[in-house]
C-alpha atoms as a PDB file:
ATOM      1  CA  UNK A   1       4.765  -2.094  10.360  1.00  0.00           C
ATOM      2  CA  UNK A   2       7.245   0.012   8.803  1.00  0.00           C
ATOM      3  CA  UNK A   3       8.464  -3.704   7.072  1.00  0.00           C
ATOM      4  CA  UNK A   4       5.559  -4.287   5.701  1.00  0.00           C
ATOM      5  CA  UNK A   5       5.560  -0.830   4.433  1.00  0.00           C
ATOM      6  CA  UNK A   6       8.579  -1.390   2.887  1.00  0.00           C
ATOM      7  CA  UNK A   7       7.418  -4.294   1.351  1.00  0.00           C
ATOM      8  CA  UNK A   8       4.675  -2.727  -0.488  1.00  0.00           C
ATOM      9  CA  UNK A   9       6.420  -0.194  -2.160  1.00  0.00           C
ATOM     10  CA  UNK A  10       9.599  -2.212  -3.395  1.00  0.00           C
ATOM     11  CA  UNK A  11       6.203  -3.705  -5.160  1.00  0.00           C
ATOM     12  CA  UNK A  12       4.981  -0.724  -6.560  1.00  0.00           C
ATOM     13  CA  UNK A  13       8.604   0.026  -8.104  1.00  0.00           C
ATOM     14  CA  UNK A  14       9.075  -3.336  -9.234  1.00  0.00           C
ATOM     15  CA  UNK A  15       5.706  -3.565 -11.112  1.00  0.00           C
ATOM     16  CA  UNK A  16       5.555  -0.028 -13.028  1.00  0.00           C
ATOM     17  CA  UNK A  17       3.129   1.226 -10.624  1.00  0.00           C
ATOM     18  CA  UNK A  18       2.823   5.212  -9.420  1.00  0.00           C
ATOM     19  CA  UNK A  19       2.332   6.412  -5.975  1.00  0.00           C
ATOM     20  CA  UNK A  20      -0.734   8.912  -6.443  1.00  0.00           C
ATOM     21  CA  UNK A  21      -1.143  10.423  -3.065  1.00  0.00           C
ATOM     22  CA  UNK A  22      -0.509   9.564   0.475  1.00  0.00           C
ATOM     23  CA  UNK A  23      -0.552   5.923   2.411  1.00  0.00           C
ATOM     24  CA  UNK A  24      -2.773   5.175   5.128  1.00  0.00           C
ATOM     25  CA  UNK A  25      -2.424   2.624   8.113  1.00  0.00           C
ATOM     26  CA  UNK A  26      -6.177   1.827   9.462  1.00  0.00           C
ATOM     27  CA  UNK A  27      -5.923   0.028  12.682  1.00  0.00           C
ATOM     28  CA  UNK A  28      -8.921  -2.036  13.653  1.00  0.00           C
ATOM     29  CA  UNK A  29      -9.709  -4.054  16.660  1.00  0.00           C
ATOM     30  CA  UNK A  30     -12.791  -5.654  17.655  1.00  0.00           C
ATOM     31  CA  UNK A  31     -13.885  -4.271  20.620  1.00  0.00           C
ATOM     32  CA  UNK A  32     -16.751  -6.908  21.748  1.00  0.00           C
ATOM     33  CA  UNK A  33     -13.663  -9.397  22.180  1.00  0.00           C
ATOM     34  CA  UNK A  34     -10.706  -7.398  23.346  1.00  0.00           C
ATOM     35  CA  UNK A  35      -9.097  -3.980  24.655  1.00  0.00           C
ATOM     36  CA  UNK A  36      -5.883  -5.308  23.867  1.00  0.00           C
ATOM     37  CA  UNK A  37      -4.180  -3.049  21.469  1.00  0.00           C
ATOM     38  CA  UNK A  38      -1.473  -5.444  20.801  1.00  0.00           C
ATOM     39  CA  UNK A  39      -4.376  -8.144  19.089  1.00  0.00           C
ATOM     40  CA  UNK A  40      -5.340  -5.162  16.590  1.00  0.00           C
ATOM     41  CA  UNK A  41      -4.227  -5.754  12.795  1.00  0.00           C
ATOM     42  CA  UNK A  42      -3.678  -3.309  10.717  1.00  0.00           C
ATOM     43  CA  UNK A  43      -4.949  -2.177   7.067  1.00  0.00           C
ATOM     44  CA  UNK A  44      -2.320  -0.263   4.480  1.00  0.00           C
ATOM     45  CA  UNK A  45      -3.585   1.366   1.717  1.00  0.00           C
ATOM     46  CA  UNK A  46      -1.665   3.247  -0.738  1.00  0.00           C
ATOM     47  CA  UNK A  47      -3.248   5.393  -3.526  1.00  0.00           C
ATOM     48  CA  UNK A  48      -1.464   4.292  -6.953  1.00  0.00           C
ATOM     49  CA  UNK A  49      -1.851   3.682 -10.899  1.00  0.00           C
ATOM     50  CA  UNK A  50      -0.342   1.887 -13.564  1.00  0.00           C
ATOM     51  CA  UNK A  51       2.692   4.155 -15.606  1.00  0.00           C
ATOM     52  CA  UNK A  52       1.769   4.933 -18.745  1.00  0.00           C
ATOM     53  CA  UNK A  53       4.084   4.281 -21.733  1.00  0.00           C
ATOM     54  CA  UNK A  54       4.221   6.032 -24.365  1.00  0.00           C
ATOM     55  CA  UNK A  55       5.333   3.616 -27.199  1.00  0.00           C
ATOM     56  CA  UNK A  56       7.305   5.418 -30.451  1.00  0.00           C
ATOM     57  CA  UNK A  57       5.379   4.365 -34.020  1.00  0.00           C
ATOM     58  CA  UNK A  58       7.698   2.100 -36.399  1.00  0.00           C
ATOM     59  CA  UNK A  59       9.166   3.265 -39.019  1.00  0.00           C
END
């Protein structure tokens, strides 16, 4: 998990996008087929926004 985590916010760096709050890991699993924690997948989600650049006129 903590890869994938990773993962996601090398992203955010790479693509000029802010962090805005905190990250959440949602873990579902569907309980009319399985008990078996281990065939749960998981759901990140990550609050963010695009930086804002503030571009000098020309002179």
């Amino acid at each position: 998990m903590l890869t994938q985590l990773k993962k996601l916010l090398h992203y955010c760096d790479t693509h000029d996008y802010i962090i805005t709050g905190d990250a959440f890991r949602i873990m579902q699993v569907d309980v009319s087929l399985t008990d078996q924690y281990d065939e749960a997948y998981y759901e990140i989600q990550i609050p963010i926004q695009e930086k804002v650049t503030s571009k000098q006129p020309s002179k």
